[in-house]
N, C-alpha and C. Protein backbone atom coordinates (compact mmCIF):
# COMPACT_ATOMS: atom_id res chain seq x y z
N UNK A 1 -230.61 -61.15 -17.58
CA UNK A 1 -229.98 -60.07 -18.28
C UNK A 1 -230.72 -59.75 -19.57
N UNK A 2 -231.19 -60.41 -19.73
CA UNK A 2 -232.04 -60.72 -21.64
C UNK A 2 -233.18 -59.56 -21.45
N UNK A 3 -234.07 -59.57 -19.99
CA UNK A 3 -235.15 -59.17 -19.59
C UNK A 3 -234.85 -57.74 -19.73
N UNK A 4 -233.45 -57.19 -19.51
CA UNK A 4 -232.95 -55.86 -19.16
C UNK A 4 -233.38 -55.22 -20.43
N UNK A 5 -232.64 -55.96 -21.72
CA UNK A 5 -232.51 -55.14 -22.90
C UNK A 5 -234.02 -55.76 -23.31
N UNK A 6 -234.94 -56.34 -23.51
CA UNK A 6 -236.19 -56.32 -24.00
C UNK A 6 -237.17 -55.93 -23.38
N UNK A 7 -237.10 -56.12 -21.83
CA UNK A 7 -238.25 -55.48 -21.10
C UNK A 7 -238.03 -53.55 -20.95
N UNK A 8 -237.02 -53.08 -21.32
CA UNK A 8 -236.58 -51.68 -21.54
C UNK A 8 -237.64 -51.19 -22.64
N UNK A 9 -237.17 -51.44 -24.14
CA UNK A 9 -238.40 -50.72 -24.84
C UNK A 9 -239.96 -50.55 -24.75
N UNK A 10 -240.71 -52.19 -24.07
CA UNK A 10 -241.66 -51.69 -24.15
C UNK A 10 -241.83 -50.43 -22.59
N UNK A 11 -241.02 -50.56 -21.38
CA UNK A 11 -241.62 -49.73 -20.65
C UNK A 11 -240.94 -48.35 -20.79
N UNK A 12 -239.95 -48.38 -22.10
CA UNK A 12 -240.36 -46.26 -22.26
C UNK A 12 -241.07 -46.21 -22.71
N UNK A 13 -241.54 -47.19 -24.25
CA UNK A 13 -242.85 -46.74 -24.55
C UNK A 13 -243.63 -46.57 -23.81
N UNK A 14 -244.04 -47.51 -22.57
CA UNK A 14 -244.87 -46.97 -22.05
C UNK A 14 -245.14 -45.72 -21.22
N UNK A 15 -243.29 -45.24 -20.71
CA UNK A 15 -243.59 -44.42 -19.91
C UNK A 15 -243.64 -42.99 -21.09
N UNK A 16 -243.26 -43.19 -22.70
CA UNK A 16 -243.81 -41.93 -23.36
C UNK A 16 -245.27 -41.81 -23.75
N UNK A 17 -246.22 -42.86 -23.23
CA UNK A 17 -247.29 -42.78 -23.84
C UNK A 17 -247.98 -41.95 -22.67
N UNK A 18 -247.67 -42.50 -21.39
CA UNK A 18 -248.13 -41.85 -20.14
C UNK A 18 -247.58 -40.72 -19.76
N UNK A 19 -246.91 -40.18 -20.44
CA UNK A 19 -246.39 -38.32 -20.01
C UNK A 19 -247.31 -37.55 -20.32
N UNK A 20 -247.10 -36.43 -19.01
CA UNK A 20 -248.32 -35.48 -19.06
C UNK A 20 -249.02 -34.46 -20.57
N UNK A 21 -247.59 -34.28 -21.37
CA UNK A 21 -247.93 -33.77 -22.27
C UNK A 21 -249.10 -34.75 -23.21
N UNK A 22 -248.94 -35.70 -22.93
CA UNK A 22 -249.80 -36.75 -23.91
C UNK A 22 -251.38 -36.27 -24.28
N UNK A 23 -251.69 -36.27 -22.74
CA UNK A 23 -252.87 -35.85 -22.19
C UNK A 23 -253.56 -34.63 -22.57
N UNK A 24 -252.57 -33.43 -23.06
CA UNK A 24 -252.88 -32.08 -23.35
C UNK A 24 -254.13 -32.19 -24.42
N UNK A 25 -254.93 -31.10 -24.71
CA UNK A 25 -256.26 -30.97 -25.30
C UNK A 25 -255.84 -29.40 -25.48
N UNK A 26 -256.48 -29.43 -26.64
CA UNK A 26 -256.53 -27.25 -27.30
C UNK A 26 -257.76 -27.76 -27.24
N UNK A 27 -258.48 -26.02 -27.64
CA UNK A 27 -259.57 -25.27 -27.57
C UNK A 27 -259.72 -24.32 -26.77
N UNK A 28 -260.79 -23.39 -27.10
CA UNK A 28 -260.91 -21.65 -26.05
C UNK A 28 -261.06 -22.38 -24.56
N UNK A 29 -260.64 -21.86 -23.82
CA UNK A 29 -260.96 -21.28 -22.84
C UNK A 29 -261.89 -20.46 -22.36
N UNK A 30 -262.71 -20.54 -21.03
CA UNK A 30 -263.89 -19.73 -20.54
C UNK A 30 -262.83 -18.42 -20.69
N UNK A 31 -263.89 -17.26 -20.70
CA UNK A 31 -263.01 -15.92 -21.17
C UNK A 31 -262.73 -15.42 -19.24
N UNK A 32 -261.73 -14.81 -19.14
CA UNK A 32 -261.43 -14.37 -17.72
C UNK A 32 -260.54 -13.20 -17.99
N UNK A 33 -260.68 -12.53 -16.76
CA UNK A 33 -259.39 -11.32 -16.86
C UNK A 33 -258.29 -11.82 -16.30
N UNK A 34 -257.17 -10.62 -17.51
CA UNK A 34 -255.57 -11.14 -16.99
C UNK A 34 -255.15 -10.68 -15.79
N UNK A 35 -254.35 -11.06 -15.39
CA UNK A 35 -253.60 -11.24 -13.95
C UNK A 35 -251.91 -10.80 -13.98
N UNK A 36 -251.67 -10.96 -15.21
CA UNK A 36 -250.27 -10.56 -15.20
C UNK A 36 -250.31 -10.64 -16.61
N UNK A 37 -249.13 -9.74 -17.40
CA UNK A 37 -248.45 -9.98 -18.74
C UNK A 37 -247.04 -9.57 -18.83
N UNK A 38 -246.10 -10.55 -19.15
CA UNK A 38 -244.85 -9.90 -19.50
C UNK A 38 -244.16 -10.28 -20.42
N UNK A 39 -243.05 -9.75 -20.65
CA UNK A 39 -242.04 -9.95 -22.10
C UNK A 39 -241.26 -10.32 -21.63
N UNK A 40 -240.61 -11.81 -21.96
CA UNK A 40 -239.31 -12.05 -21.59
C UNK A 40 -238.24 -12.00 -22.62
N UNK A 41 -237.23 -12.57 -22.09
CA UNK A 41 -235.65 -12.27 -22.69
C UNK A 41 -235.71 -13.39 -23.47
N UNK A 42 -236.66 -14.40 -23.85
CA UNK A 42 -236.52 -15.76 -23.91
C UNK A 42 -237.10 -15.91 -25.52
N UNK A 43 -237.72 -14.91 -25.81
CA UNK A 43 -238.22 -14.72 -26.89
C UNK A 43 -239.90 -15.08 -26.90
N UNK A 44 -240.61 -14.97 -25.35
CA UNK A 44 -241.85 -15.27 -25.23
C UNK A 44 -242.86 -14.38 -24.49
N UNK A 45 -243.78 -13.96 -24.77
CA UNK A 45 -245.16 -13.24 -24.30
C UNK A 45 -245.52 -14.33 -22.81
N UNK A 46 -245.26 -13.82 -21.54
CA UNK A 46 -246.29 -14.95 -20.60
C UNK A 46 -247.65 -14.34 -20.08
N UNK A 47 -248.58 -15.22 -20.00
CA UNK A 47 -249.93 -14.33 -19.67
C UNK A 47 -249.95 -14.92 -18.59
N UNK A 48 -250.31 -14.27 -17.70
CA UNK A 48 -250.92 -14.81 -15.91
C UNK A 48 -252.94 -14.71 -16.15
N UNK A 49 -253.43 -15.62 -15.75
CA UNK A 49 -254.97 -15.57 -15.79
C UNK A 49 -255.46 -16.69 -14.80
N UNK A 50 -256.23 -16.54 -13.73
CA UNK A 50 -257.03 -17.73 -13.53
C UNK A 50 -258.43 -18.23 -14.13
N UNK A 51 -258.52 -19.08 -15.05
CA UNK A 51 -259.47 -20.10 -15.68
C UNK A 51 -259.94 -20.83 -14.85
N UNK A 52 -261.29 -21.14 -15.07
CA UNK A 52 -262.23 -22.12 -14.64
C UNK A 52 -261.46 -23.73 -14.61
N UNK A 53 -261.06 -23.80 -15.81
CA UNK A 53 -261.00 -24.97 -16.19
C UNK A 53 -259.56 -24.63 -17.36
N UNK A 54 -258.58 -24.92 -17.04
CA UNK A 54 -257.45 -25.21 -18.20
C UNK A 54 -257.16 -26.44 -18.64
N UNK A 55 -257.90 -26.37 -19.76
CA UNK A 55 -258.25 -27.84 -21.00
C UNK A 55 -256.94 -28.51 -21.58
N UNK A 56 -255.99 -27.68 -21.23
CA UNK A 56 -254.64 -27.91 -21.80
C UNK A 56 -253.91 -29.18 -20.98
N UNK A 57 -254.04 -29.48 -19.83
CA UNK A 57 -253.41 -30.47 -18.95
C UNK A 57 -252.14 -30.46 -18.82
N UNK A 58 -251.86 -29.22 -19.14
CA UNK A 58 -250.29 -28.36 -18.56
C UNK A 58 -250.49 -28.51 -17.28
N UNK A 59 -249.16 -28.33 -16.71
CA UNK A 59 -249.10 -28.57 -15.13
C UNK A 59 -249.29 -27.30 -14.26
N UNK A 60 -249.19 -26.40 -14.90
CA UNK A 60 -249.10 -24.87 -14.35
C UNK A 60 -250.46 -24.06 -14.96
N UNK A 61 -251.51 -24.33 -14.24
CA UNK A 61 -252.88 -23.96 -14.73
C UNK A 61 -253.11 -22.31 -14.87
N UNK A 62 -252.18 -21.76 -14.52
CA UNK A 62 -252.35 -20.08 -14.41
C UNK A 62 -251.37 -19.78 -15.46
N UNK A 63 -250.48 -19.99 -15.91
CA UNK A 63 -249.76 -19.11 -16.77
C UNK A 63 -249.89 -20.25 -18.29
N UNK A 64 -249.40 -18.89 -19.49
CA UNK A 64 -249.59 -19.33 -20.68
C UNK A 64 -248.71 -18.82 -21.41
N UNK A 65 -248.49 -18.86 -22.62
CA UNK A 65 -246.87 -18.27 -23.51
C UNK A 65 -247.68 -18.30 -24.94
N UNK A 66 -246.97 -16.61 -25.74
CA UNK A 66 -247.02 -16.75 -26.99
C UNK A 66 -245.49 -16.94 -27.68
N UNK A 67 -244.80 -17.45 -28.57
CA UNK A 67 -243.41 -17.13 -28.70
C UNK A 67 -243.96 -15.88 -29.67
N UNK A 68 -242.76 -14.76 -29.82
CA UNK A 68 -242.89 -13.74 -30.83
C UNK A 68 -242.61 -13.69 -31.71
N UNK A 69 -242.40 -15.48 -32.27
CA UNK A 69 -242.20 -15.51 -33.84
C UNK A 69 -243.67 -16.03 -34.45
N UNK A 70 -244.20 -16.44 -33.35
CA UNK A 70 -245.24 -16.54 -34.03
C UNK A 70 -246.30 -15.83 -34.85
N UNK A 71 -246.93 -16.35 -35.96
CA UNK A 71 -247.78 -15.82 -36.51
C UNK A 71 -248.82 -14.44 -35.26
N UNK A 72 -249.01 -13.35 -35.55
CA UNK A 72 -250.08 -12.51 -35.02
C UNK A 72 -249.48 -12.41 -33.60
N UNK A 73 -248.33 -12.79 -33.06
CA UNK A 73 -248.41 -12.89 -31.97
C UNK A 73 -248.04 -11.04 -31.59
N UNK A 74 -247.70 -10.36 -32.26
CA UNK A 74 -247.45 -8.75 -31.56
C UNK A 74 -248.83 -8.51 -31.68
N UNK A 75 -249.82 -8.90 -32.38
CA UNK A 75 -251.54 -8.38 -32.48
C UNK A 75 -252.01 -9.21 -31.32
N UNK A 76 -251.79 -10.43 -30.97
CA UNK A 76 -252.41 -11.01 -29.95
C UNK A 76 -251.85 -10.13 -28.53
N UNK A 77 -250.48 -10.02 -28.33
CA UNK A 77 -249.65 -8.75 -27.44
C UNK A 77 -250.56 -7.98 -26.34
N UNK A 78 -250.54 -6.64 -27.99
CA UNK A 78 -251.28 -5.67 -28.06
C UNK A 78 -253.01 -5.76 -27.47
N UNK A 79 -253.46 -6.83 -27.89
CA UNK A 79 -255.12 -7.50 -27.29
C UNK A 79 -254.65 -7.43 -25.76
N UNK A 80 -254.05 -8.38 -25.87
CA UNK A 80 -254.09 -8.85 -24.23
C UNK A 80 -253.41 -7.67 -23.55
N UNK A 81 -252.70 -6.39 -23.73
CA UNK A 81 -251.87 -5.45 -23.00
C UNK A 81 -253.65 -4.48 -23.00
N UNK A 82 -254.35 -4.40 -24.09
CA UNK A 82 -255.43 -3.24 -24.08
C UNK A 82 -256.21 -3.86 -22.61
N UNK A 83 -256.95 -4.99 -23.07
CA UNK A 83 -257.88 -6.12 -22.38
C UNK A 83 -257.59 -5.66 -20.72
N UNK A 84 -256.16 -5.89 -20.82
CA UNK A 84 -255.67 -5.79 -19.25
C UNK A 84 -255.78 -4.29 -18.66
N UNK A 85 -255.76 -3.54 -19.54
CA UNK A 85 -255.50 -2.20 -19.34
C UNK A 85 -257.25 -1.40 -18.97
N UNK A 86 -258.21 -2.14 -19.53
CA UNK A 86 -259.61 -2.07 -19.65
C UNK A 86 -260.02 -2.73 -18.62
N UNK A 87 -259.62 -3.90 -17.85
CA UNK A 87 -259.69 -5.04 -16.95
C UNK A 87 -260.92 -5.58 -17.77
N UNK A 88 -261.00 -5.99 -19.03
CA UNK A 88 -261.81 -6.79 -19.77
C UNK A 88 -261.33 -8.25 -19.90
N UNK A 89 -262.04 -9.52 -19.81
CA UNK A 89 -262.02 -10.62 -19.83
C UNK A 89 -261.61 -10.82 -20.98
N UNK A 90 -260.49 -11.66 -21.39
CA UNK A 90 -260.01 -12.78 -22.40
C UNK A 90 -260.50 -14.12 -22.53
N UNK A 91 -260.13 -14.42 -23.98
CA UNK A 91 -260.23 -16.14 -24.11
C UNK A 91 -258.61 -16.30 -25.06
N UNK A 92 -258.36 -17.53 -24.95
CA UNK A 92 -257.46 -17.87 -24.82
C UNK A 92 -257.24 -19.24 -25.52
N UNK A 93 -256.64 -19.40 -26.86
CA UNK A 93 -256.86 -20.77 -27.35
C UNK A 93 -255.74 -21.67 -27.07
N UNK A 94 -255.83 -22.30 -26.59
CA UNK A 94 -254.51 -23.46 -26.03
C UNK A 94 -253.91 -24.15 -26.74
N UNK A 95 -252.91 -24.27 -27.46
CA UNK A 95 -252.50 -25.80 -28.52
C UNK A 95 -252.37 -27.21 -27.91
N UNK A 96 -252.41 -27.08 -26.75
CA UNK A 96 -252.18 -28.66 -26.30
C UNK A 96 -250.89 -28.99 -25.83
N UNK A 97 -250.07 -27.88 -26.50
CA UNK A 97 -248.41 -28.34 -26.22
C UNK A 97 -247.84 -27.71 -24.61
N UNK A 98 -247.67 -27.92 -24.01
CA UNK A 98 -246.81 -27.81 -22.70
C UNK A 98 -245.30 -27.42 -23.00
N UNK A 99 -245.27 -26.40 -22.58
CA UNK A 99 -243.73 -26.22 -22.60
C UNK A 99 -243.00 -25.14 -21.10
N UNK A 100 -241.94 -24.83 -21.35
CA UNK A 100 -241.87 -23.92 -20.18
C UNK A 100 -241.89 -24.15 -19.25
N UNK A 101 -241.78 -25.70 -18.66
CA UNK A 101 -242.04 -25.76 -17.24
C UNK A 101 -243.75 -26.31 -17.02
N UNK A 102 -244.45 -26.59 -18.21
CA UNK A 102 -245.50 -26.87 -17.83
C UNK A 102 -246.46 -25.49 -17.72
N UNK A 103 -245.97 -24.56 -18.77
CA UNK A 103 -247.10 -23.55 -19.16
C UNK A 103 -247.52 -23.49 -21.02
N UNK A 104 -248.57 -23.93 -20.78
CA UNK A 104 -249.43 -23.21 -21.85
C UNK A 104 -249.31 -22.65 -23.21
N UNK A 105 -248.99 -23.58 -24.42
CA UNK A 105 -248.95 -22.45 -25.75
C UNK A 105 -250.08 -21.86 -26.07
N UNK A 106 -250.00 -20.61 -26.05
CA UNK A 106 -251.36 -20.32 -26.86
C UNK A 106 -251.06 -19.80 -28.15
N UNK A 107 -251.85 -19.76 -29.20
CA UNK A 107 -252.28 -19.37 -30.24
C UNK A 107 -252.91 -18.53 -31.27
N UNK A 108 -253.92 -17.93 -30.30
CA UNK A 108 -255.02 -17.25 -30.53
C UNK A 108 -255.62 -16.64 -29.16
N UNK A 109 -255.66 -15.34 -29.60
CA UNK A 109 -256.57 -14.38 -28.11
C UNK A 109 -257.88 -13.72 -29.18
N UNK A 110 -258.65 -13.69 -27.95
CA UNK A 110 -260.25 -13.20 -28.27
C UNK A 110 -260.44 -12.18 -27.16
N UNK A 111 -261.50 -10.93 -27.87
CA UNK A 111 -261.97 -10.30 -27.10
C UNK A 111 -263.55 -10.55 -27.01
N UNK A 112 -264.34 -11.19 -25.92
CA UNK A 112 -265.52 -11.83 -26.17
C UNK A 112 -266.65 -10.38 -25.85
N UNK A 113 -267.35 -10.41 -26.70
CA UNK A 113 -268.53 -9.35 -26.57
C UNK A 113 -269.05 -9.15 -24.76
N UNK A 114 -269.27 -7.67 -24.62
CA UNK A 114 -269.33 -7.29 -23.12
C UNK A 114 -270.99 -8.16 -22.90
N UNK A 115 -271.00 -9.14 -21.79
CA UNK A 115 -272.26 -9.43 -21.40
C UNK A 115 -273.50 -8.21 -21.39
């Protein structure tokens, strides 16, 4: 019985050290065109895109979220509604944080110079 209450803390720690969010990594993203954009009721921007590579280690590698309290986020919006509207490639800066089900905060949108 002893084992119950002491062998308990160390294995949540362990099982909070091993959650997927742990793993998450920010930085840009290869630039790609969007795939979807919408406004939800939720108070969040979602972007649809397929990436090469999503550095974030979110579980849902295609979609991403701005909330609209965030800083720039109606200027980041507006980028990504033109971008899409142009079918011009985005980049996309990731924070690392997972939320949503395992989509994507982002932070920051770029419009990368036309090859």
């Amino acid at each position: 019985m002893k084992c119950v209450r002491y062998c308990a803390a160390p294995l949540l720690l362990m099982l909070i050290m091993h959650a997927p969010s742990s793993y998450a990594d920010s930085g840009w993203l290869v630039a790609a065109p969007l795939q979807g954009l919408s406004v939800s009721n939720k108070g969040r921007y979602t972007i649809e895109m397929e990436v090469e590579k999503n550095i974030s280690g979110c579980s849902n590698p295609r979609l991403f979220y701005i909330d609209f309290e965030a800083i720039g986020a109606e200027q980041a919006y507006q980028l990504l509604l033109r971008s899409m509207l142009a079918e011009r490639a985005v980049q996309l800066y990731v924070t690392g944080r997972c939320a949503l089900k395992g989509v994507a905060e982002v932070s920051a949108v770029r419009l990368p110079a036309k090859p």
